[in-house]
C-alpha atoms as a PDB file:
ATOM      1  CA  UNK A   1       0.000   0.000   0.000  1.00  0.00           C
ATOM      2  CA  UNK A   2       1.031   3.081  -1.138  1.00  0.00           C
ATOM      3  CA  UNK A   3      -0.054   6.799   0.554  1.00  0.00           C
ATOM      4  CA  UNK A   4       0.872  10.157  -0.912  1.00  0.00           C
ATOM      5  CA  UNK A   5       0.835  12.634   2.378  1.00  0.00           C
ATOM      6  CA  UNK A   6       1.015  15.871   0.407  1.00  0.00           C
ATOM      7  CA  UNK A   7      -0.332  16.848  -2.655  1.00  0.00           C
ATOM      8  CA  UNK A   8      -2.272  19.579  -4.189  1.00  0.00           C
ATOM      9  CA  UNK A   9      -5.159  19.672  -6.572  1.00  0.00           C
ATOM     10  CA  UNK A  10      -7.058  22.526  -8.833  1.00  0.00           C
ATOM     11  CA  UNK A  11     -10.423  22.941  -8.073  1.00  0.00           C
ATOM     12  CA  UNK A  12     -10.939  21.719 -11.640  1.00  0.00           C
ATOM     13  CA  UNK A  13      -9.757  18.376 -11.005  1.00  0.00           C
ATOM     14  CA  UNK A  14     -12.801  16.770  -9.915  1.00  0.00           C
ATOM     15  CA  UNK A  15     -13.225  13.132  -7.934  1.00  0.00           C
ATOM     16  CA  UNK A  16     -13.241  10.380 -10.578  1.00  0.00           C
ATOM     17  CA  UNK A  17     -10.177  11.911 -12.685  1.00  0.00           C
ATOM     18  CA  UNK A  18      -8.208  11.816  -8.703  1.00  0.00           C
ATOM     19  CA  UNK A  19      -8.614   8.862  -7.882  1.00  0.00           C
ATOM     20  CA  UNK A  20      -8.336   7.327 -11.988  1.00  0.00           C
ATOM     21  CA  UNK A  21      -4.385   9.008 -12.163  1.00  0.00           C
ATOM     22  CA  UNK A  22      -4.067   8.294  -8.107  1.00  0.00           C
ATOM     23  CA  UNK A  23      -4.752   4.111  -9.312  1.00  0.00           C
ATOM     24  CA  UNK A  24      -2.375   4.670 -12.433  1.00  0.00           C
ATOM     25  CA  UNK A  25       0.385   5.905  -9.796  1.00  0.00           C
ATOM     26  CA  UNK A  26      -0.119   3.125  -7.517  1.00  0.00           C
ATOM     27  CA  UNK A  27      -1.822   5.538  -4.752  1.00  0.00           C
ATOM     28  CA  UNK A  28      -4.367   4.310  -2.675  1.00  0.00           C
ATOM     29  CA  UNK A  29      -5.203   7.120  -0.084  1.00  0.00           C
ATOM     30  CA  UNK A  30      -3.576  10.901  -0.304  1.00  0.00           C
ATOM     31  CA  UNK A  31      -3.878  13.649   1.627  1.00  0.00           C
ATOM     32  CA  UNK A  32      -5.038  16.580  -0.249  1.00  0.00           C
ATOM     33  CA  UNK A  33      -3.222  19.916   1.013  1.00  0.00           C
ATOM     34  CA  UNK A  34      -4.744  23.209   0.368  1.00  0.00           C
ATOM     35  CA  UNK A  35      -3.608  25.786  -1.956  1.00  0.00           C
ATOM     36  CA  UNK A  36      -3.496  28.885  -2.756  1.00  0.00           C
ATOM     37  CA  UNK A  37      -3.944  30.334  -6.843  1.00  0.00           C
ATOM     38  CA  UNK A  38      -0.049  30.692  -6.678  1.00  0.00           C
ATOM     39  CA  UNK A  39       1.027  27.505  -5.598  1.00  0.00           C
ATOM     40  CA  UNK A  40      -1.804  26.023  -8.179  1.00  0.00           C
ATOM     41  CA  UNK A  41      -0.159  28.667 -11.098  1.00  0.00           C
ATOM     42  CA  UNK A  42       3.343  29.538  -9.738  1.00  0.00           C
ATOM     43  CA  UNK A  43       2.269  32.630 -11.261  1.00  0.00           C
ATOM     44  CA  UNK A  44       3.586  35.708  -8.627  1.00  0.00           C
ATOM     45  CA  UNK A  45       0.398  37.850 -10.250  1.00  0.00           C
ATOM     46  CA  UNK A  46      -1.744  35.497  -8.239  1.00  0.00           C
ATOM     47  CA  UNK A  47      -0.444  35.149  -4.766  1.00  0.00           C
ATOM     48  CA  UNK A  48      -1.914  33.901  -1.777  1.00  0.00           C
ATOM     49  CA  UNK A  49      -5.662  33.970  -2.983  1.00  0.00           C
ATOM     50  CA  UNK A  50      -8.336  31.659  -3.344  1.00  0.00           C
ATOM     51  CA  UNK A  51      -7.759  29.389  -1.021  1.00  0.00           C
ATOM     52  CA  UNK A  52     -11.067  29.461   0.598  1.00  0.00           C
ATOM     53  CA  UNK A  53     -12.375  28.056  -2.904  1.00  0.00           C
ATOM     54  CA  UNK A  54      -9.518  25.347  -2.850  1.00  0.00           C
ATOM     55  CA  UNK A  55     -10.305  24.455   0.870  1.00  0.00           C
ATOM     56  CA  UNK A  56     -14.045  23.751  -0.265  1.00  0.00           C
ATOM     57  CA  UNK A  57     -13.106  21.713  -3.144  1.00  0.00           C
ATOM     58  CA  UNK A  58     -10.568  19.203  -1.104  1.00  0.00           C
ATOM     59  CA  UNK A  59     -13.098  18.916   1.768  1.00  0.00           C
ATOM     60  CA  UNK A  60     -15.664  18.410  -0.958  1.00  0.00           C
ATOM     61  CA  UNK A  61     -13.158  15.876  -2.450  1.00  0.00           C
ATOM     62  CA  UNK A  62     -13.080  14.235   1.200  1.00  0.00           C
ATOM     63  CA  UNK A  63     -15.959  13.977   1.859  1.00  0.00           C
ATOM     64  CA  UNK A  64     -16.973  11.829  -0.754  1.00  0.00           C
ATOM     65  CA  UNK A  65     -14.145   9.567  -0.693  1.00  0.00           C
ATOM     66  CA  UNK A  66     -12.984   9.729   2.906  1.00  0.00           C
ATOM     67  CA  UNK A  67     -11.513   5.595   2.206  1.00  0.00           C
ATOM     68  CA  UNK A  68      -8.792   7.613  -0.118  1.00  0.00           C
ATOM     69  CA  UNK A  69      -9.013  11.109   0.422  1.00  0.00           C
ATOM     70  CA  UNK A  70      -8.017  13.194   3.227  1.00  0.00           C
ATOM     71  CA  UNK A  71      -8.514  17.242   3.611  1.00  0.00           C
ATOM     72  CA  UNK A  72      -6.151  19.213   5.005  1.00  0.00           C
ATOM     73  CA  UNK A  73      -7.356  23.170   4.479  1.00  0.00           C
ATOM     74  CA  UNK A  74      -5.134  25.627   4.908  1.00  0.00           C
ATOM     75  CA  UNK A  75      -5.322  29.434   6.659  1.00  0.00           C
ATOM     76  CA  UNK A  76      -4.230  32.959   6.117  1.00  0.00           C
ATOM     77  CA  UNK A  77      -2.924  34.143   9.149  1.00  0.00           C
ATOM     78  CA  UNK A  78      -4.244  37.977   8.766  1.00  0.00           C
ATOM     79  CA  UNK A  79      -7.583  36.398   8.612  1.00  0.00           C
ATOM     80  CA  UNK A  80      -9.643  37.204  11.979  1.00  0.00           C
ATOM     81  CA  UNK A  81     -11.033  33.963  13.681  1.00  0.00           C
ATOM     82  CA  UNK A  82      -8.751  31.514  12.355  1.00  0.00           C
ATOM     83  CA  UNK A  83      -9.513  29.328  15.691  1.00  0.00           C
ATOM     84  CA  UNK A  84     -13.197  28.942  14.762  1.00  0.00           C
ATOM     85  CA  UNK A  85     -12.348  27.855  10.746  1.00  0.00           C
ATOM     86  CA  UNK A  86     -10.325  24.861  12.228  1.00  0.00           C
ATOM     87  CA  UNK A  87     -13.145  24.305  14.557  1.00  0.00           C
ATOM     88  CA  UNK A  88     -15.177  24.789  10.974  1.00  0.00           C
ATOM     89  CA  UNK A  89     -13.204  22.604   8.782  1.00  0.00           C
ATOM     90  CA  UNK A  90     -12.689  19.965  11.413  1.00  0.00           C
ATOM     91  CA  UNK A  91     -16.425  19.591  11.796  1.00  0.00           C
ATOM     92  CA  UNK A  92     -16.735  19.196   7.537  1.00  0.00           C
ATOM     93  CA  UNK A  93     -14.026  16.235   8.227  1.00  0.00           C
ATOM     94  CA  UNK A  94     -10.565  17.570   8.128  1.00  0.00           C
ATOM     95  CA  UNK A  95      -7.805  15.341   8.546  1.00  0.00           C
ATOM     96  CA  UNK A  96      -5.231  17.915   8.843  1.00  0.00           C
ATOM     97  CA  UNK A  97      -4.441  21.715   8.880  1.00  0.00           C
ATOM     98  CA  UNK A  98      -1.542  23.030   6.351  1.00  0.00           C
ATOM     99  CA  UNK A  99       0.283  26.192   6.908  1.00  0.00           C
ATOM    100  CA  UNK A 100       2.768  28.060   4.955  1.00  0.00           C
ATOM    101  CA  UNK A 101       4.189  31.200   6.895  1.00  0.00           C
ATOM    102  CA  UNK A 102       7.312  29.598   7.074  1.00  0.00           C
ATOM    103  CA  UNK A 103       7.919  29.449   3.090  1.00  0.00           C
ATOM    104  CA  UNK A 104      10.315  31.689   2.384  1.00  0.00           C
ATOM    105  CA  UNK A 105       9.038  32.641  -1.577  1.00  0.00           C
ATOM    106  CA  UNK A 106       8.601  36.323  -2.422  1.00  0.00           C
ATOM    107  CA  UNK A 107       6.772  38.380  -4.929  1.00  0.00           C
ATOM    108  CA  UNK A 108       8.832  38.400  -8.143  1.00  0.00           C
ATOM    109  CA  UNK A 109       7.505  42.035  -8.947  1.00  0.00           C
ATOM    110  CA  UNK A 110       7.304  43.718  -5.493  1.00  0.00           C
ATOM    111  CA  UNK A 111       9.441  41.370  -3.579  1.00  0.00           C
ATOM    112  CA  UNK A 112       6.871  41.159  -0.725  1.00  0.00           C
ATOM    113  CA  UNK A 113       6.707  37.909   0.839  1.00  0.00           C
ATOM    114  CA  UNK A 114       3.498  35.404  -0.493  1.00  0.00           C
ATOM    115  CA  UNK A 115       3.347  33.313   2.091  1.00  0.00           C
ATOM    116  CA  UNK A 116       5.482  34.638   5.416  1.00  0.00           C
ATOM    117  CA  UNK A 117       3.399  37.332   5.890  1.00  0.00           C
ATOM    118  CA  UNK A 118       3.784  37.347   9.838  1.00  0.00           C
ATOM    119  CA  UNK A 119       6.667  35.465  12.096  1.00  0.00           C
ATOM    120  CA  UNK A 120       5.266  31.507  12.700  1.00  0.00           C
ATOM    121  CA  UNK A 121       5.071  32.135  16.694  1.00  0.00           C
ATOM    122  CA  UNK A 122       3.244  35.573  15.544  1.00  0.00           C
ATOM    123  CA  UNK A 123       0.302  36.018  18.875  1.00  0.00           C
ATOM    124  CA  UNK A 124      -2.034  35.233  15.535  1.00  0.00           C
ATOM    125  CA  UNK A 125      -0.876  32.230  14.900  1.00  0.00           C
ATOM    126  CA  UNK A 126      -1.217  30.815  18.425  1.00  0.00           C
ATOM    127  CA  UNK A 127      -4.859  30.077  18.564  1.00  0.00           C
ATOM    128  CA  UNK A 128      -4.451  27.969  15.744  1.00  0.00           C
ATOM    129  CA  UNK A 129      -2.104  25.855  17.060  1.00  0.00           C
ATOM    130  CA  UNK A 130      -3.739  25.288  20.465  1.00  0.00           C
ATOM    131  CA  UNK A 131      -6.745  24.587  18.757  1.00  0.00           C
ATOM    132  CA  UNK A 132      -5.260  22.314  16.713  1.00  0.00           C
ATOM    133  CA  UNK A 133      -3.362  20.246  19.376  1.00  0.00           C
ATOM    134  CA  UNK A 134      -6.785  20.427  21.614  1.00  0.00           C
ATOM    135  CA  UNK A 135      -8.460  18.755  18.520  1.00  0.00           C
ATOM    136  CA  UNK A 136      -5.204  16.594  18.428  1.00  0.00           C
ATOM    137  CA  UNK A 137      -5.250  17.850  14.302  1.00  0.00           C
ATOM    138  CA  UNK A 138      -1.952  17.458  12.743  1.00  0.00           C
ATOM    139  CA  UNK A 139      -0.450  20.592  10.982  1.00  0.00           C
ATOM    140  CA  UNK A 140       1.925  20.397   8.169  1.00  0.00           C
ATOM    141  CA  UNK A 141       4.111  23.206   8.423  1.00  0.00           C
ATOM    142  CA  UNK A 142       6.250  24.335   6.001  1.00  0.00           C
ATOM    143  CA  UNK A 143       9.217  25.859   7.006  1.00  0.00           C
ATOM    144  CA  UNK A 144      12.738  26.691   5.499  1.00  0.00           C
ATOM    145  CA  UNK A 145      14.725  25.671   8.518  1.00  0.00           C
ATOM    146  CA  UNK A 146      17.713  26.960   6.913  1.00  0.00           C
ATOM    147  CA  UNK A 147      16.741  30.694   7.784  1.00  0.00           C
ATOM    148  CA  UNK A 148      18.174  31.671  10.619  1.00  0.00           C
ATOM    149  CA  UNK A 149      14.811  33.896  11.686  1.00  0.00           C
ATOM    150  CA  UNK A 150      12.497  31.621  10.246  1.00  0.00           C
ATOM    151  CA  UNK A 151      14.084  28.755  12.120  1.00  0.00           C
ATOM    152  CA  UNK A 152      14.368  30.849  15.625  1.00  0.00           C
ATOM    153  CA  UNK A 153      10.768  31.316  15.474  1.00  0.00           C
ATOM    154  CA  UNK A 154       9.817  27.743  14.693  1.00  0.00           C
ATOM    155  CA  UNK A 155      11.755  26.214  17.812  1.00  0.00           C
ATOM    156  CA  UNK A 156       9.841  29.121  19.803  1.00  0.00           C
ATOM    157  CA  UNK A 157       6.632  27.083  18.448  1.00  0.00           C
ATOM    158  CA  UNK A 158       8.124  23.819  19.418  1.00  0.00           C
ATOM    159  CA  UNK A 159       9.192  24.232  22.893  1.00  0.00           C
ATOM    160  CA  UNK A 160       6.075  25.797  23.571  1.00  0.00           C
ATOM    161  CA  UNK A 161       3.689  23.518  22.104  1.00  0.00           C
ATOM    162  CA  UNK A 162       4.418  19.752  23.008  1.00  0.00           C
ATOM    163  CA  UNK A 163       1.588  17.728  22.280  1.00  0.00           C
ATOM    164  CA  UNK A 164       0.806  19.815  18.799  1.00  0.00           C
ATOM    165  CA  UNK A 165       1.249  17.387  15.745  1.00  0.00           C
ATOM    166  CA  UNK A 166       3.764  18.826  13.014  1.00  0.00           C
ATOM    167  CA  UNK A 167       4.604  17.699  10.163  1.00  0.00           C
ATOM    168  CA  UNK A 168       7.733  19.828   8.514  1.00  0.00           C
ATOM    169  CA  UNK A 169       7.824  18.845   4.883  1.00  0.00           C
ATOM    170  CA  UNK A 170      10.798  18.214   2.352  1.00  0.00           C
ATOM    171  CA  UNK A 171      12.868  16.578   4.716  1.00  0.00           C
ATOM    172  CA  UNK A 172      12.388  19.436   6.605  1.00  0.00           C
ATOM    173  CA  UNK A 173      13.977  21.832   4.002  1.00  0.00           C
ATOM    174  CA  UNK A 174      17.507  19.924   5.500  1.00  0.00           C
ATOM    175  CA  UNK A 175      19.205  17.879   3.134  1.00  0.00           C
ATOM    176  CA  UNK A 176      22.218  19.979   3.408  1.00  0.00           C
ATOM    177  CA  UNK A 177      21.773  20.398   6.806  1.00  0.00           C
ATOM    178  CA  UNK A 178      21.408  16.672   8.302  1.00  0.00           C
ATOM    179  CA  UNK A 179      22.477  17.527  11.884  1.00  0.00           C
ATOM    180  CA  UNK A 180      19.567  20.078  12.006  1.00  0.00           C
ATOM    181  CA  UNK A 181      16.943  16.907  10.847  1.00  0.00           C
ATOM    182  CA  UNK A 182      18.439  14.782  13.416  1.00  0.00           C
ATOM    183  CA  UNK A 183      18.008  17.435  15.884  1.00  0.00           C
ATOM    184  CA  UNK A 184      14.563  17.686  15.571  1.00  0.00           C
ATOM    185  CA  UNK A 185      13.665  14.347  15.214  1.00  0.00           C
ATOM    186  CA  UNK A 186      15.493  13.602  18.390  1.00  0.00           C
ATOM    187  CA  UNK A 187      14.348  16.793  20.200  1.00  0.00           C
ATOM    188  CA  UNK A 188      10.524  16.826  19.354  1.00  0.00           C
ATOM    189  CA  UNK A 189       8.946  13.461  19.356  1.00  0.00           C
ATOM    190  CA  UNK A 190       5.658  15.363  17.944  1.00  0.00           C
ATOM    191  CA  UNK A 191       7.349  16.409  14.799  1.00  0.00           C
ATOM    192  CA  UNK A 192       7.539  14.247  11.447  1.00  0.00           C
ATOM    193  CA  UNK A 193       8.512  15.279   8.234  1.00  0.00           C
ATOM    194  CA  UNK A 194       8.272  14.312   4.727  1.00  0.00           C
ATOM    195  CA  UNK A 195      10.301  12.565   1.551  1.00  0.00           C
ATOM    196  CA  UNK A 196       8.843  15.151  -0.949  1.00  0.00           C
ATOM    197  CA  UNK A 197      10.651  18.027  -3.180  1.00  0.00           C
ATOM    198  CA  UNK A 198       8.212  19.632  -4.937  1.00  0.00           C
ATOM    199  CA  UNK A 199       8.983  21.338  -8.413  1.00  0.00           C
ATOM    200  CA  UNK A 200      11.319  19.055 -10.896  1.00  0.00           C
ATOM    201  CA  UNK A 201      14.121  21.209 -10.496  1.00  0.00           C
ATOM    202  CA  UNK A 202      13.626  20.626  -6.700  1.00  0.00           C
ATOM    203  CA  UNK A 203      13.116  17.158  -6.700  1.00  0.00           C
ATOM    204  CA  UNK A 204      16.333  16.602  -9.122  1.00  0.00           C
ATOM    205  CA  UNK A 205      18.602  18.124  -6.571  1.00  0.00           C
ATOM    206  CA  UNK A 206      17.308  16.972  -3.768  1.00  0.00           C
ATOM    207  CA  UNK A 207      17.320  13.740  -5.198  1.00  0.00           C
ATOM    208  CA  UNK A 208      20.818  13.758  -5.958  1.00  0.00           C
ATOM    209  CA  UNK A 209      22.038  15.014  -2.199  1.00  0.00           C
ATOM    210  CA  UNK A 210      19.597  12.326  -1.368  1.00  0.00           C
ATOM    211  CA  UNK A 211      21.475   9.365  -3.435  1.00  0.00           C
ATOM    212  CA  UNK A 212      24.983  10.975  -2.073  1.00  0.00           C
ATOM    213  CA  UNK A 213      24.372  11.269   1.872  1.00  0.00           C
ATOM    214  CA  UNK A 214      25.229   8.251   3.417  1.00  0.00           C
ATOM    215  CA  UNK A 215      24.251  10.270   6.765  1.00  0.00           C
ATOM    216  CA  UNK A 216      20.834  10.968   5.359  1.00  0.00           C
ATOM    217  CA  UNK A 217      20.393   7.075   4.806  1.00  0.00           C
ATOM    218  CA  UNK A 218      21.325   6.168   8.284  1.00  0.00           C
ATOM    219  CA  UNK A 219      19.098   9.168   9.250  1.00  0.00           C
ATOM    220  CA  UNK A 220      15.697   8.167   7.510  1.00  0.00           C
ATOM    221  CA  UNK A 221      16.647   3.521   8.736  1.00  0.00           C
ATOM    222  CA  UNK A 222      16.746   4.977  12.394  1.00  0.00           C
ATOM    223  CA  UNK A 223      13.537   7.584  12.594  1.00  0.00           C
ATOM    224  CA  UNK A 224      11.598   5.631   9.864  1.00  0.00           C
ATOM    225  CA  UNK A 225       8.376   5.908  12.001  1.00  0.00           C
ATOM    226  CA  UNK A 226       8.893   9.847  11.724  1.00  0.00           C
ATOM    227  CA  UNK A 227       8.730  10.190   8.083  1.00  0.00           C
ATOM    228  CA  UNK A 228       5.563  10.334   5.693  1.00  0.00           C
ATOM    229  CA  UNK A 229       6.084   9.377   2.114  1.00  0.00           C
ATOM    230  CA  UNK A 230       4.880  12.386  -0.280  1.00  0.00           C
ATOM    231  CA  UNK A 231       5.415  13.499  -3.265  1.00  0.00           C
ATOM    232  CA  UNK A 232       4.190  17.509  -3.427  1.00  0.00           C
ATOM    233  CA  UNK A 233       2.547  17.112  -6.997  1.00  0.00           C
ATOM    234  CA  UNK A 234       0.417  19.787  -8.166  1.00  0.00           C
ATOM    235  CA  UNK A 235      -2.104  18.080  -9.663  1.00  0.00           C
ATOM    236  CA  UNK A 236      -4.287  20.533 -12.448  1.00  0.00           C
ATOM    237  CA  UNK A 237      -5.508  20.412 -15.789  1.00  0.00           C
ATOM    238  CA  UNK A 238      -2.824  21.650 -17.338  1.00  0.00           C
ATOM    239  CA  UNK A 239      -1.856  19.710 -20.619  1.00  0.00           C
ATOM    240  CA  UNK A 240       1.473  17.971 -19.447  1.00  0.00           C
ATOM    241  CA  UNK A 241       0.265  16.712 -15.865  1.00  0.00           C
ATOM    242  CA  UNK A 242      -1.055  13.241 -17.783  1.00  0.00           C
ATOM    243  CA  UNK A 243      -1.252  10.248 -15.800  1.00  0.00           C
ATOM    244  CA  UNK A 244       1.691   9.169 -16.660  1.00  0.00           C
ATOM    245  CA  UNK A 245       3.389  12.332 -15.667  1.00  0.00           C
ATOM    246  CA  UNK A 246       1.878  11.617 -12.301  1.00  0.00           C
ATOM    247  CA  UNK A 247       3.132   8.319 -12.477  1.00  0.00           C
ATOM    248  CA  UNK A 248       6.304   8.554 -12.902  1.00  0.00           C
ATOM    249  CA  UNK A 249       7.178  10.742 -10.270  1.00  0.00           C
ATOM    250  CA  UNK A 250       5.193   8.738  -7.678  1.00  0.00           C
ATOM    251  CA  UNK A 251       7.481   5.606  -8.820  1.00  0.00           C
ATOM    252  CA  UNK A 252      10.726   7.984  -8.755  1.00  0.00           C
ATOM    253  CA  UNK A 253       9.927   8.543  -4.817  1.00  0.00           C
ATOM    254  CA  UNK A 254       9.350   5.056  -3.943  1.00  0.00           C
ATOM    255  CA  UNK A 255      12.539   3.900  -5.994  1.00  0.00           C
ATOM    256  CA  UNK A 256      13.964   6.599  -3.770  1.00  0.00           C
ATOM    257  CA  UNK A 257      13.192   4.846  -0.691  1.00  0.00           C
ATOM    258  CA  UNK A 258      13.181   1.671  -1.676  1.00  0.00           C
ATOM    259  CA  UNK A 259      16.098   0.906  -4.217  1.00  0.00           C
ATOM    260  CA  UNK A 260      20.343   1.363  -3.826  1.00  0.00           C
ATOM    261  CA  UNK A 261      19.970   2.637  -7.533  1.00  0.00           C
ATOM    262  CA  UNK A 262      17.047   3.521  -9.803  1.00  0.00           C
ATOM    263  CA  UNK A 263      16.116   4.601 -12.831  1.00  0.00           C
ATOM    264  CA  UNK A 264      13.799   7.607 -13.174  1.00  0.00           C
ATOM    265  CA  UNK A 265      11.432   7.796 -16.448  1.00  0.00           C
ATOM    266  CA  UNK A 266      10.437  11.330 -14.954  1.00  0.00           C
ATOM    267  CA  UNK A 267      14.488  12.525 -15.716  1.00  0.00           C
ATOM    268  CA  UNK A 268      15.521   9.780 -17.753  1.00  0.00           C
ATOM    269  CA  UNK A 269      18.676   8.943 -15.764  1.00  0.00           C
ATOM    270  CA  UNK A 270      19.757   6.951 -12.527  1.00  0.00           C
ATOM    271  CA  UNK A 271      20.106   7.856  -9.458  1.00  0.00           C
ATOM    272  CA  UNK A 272      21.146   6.247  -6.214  1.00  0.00           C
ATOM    273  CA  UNK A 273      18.727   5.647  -3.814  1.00  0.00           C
ATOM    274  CA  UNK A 274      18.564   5.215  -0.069  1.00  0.00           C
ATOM    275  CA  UNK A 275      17.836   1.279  -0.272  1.00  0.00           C
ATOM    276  CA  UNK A 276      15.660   0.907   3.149  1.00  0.00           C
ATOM    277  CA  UNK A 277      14.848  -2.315   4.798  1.00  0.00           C
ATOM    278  CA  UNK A 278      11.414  -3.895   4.278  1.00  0.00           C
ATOM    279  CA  UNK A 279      10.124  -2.681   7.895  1.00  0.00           C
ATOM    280  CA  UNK A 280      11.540   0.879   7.289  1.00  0.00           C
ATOM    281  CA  UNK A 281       9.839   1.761   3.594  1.00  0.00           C
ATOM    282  CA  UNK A 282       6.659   0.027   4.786  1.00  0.00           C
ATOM    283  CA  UNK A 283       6.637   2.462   8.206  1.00  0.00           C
ATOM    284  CA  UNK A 284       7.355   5.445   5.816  1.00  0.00           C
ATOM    285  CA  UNK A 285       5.089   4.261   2.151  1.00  0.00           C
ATOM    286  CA  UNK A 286       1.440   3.783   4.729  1.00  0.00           C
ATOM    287  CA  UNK A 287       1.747   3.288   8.385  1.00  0.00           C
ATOM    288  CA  UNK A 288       3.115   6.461   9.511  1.00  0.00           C
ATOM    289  CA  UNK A 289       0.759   8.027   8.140  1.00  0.00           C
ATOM    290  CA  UNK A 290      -2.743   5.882   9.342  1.00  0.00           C
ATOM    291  CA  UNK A 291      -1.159   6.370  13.011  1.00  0.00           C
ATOM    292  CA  UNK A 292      -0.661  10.096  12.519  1.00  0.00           C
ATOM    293  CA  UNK A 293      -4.094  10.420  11.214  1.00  0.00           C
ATOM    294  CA  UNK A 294      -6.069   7.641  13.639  1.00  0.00           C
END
């Protein structure tokens, strides 16, 4: 069994076309993370907008397929009553809150920020995490660790908040940093992270520092039950995400995991992968992820 923790769909991908490319890919549940129109577009004229339509869509999504699909809205923190929309989404069958002030992308024209728009232990952002660890609702957080303010302000979080459920995608932004993975993973027993990348150009790097860290290996065999398999696939209608495209990149991820080399149809090379034991890739591929969400 294979189950995608993170990925992202366009409110004009509806159910059946989901769950026919999520079948092709060899995905039987995902968790669907919201979005805003510039994460959907990567167009900076967008920004951080429409999410409230995405939210409704993935809980939508959830709703009717709650054997495969999982919801996992997301907030702006300027918004006023942030507490009572997790109560909100919660109650329309959330499986998970997802949270970007801790991405560190900025407006290509204006060079405001799109997503860090206040510091992550900001006195707004606060009700939403007590909330969230009273409802025991895991929150994927993204965060580039490798910020020194960004990072201050996310161990703030962490010492303060104990029993709050985070999940700190991409490996925790630390690839190049595996001393500052292992510290939180040995730190914070409520934080997990995830094997995604994101973009191509992300995923071929990281990939690569991936194949080349024997520390990272050793890393992922001994916290195994701490990370989620994911892939961070943008899934919309435009004309080159086919199934296959899908497909390939799901397989390139598990090959990560799961093979001491690979190779990729999605870059048409090989790579070397991190060639986990049975126990480990099975924790990582499906368990981790039922536990995290029981």
């Amino acid at each position: 069994m294979l189950a995608d923790s993170h990925l992202h769909v366009g409110g004009e991908v509806k159910g059946r076309t989901l769950l026919s490319y999520m079948d092709g890919a060899g995905l039987e549940r995902a968790m669907l993370l919201g979005s805003s129109l510039f994460t959907l577009t990567l167009d900076h004229r967008d920004g951080f907008v429409n999410h409230s339509e995405n939210n409704t869509h993935l809980l939508r999504l959830g709703r009717s397929h709650p054997d495969r699909l999982g919801a996992w809205p997301t907030l702006d923190p300027r918004e006023p009553q942030n507490s009572w929309r997790v109560r909100s989404y919660a109650e329309q069958g959330a499986t998970g809150i997802k949270l970007y002030v801790g991405h560190g992308a900025c407006n290509a024209f204006t060079g405001e920020p799109i997503f860090h728009v206040c510091r992550i232990d900001d006195d707004c952002m606060l009700p939403i995490y007590e909330t969230c660890a009273k409802l025991h609702l895991p929150i994927c957080l993204h965060v580039n660790c490798g910020r020194a303010a960004y990072w201050s302000e996310l161990l703030r979080v962490l010492y303060r908040y104990h029993d709050l459920k985070l999940v700190i995608p991409h490996f925790a932004l630390s690839t190049r940093a595996p001393d500052r993975l292992r510290f939180l993973l040995e730190r914070f027993p409520n934080v997990l992270t995830d094997t995604s990348f994101g973009q191509d150009e992300f995923l071929l790097a990281g990939s690569i520092r991936v194949g080349q860290s024997a520390e990272l290996r050793e890393l992922v065999s001994a916290y195994s039950e701490r990370f989620l398999f994911a892939t961070d696939l943008v899934l919309t209608d435009a004309a080159h995400k086919t199934p296959q495209w899908m497909a390939d990149r799901v397989e390139h991820y598990r090959s990560m995991l799961t093979a001491e080399q690979y190779w990729s149809k999605a870059f048409q090379r090989t790579f070397r992968g991190l060639a986990l034991p049975s126990s480990a890739s099975h924790s990582i591929m499906c368990a981790n992820l039922d536990t995290l969400c029981a």
